[in-house]
PDB file of N, CA and C in Angstrom:
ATOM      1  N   UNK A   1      58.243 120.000  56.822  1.00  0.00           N
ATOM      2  CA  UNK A   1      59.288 119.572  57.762  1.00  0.00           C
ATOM      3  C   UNK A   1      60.558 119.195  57.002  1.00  0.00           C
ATOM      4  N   UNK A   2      61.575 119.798  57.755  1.00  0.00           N
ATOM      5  CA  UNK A   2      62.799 119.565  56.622  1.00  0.00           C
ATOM      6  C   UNK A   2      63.446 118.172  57.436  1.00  0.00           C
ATOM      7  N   UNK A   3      64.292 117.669  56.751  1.00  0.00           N
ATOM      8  CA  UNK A   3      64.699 116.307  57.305  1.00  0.00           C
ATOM      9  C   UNK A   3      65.898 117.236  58.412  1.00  0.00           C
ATOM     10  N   UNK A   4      66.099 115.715  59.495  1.00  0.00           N
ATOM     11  CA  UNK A   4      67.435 115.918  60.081  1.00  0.00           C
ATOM     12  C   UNK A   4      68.270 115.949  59.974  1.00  0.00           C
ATOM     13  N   UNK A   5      69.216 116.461  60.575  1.00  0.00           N
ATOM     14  CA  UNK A   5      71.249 116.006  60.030  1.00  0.00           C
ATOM     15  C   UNK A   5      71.212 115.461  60.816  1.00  0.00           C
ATOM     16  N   UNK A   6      72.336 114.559  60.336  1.00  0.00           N
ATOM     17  CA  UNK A   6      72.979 113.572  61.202  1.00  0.00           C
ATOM     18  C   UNK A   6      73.202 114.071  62.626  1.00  0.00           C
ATOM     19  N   UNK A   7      73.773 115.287  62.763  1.00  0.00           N
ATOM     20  CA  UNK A   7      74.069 116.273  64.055  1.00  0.00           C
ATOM     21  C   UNK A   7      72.939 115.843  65.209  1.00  0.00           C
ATOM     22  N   UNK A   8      71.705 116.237  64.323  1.00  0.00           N
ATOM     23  CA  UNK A   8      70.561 116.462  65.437  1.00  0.00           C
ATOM     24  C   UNK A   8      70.610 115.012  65.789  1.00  0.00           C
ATOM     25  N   UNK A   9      70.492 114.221  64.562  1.00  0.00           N
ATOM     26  CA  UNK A   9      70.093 112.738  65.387  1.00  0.00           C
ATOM     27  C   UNK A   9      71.032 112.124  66.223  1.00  0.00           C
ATOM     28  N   UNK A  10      72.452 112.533  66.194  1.00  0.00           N
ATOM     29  CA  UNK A  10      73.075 112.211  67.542  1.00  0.00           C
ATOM     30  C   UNK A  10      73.027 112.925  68.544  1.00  0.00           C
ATOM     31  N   UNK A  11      72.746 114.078  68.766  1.00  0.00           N
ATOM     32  CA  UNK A  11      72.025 114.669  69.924  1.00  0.00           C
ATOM     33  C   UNK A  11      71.069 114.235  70.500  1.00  0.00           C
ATOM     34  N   UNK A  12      70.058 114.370  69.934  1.00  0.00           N
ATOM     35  CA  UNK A  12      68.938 113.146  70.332  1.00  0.00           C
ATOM     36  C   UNK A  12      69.463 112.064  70.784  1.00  0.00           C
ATOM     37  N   UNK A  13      70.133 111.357  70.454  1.00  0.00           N
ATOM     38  CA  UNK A  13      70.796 109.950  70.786  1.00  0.00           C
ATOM     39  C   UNK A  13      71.553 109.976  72.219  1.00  0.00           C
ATOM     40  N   UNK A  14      72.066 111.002  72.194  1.00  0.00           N
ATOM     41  CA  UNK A  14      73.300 111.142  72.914  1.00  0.00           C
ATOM     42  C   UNK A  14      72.224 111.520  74.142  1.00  0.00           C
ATOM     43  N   UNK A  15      71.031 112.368  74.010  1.00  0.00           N
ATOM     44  CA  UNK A  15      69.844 112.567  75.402  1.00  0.00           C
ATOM     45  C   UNK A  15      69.092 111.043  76.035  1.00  0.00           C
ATOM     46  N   UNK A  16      68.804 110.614  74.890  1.00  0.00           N
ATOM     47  CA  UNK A  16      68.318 109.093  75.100  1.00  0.00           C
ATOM     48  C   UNK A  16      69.064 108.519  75.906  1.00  0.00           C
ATOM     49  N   UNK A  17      70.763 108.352  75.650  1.00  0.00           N
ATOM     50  CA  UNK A  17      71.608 107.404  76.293  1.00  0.00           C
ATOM     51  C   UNK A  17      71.773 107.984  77.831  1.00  0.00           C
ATOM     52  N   UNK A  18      71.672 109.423  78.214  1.00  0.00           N
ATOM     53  CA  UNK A  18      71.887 109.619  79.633  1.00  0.00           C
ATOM     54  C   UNK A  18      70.512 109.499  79.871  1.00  0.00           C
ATOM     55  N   UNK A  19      69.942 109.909  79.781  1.00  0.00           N
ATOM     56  CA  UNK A  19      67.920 109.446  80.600  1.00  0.00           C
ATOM     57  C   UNK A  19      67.605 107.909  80.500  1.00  0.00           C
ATOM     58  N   UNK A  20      68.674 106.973  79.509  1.00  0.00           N
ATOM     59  CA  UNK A  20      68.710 105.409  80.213  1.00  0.00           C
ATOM     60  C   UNK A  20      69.438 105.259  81.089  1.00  0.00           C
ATOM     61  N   UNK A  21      70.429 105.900  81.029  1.00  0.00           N
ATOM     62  CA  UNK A  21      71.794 105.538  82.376  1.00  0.00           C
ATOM     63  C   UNK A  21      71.368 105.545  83.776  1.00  0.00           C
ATOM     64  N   UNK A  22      70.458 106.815  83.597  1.00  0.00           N
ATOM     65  CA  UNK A  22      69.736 107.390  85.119  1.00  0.00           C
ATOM     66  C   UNK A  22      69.139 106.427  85.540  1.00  0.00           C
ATOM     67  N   UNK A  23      68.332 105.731  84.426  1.00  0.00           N
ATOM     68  CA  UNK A  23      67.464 104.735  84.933  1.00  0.00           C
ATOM     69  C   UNK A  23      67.904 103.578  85.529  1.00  0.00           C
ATOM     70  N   UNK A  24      68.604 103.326  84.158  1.00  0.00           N
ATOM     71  CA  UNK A  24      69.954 101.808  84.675  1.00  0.00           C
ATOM     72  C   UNK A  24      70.622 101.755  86.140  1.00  0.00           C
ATOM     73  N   UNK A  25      71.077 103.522  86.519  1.00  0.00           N
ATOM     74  CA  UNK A  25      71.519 103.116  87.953  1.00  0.00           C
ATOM     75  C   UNK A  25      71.011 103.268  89.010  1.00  0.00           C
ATOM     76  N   UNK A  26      69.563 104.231  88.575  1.00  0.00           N
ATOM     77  CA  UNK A  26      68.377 103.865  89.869  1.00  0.00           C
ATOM     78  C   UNK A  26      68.185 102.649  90.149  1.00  0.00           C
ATOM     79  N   UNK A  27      67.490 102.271  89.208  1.00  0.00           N
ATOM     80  CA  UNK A  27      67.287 100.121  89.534  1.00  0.00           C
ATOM     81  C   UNK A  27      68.651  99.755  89.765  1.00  0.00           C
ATOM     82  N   UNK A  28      70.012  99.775  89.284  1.00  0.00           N
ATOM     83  CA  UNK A  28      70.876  98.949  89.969  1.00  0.00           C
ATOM     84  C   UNK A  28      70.656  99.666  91.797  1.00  0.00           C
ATOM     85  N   UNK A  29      70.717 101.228  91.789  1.00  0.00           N
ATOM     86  CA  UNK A  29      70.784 101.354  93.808  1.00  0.00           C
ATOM     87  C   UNK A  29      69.696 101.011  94.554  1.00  0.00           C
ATOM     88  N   UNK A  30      68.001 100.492  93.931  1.00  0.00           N
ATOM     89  CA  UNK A  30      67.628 100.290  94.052  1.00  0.00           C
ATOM     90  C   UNK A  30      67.693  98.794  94.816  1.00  0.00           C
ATOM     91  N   UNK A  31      68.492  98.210  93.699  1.00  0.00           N
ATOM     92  CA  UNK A  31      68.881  96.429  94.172  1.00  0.00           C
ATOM     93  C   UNK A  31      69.672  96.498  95.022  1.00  0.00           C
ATOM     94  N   UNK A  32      70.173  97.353  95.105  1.00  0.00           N
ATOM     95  CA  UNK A  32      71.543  97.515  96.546  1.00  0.00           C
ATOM     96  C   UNK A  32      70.869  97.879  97.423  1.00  0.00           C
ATOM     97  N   UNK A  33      70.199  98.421  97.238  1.00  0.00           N
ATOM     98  CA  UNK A  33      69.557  99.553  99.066  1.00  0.00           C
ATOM     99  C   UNK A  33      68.600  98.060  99.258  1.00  0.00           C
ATOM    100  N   UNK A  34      68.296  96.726  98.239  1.00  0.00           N
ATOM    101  CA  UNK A  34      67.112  95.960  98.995  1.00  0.00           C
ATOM    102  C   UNK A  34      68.074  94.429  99.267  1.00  0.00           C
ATOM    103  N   UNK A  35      68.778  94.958  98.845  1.00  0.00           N
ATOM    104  CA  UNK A  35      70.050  93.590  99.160  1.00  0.00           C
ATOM    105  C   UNK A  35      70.962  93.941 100.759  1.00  0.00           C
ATOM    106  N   UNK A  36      70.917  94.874 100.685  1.00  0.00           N
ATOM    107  CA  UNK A  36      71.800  95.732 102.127  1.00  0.00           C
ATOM    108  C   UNK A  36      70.788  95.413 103.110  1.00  0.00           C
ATOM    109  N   UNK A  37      69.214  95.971 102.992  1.00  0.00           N
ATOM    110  CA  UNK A  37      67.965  95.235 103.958  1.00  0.00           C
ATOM    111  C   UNK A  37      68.191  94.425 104.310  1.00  0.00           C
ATOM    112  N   UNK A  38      68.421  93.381 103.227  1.00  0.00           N
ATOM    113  CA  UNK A  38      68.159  91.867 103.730  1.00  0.00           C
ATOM    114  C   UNK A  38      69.399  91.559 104.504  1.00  0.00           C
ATOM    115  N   UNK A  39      70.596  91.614 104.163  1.00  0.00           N
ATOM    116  CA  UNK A  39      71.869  91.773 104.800  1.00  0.00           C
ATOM    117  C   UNK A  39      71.525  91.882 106.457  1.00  0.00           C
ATOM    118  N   UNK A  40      71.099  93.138 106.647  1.00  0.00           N
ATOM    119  CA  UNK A  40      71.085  93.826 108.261  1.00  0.00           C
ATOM    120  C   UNK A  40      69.958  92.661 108.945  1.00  0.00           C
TER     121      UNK A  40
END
């Protein structure tokens, strides 16, 4: 196995950071769609 470049490992990085974001703003619409419930 040959090592990485720097390249790949910010690619990688850069996939990591949007497949957290997704997550980050499911659970934030998540808290909205159960805060809006309680609201109505």
């Amino acid at each position: 196995m040959k090592p990485k470049t720097l390249r790949e490992h910010f690619i990688e990085l850069q996939t990591e950071v949007r497949s957290l974001r997704k997550v980050v703003w499911a659970f934030i619409l998540v808290n909205l769609a159960n805060m809006g419930v309680q609201v109505l």
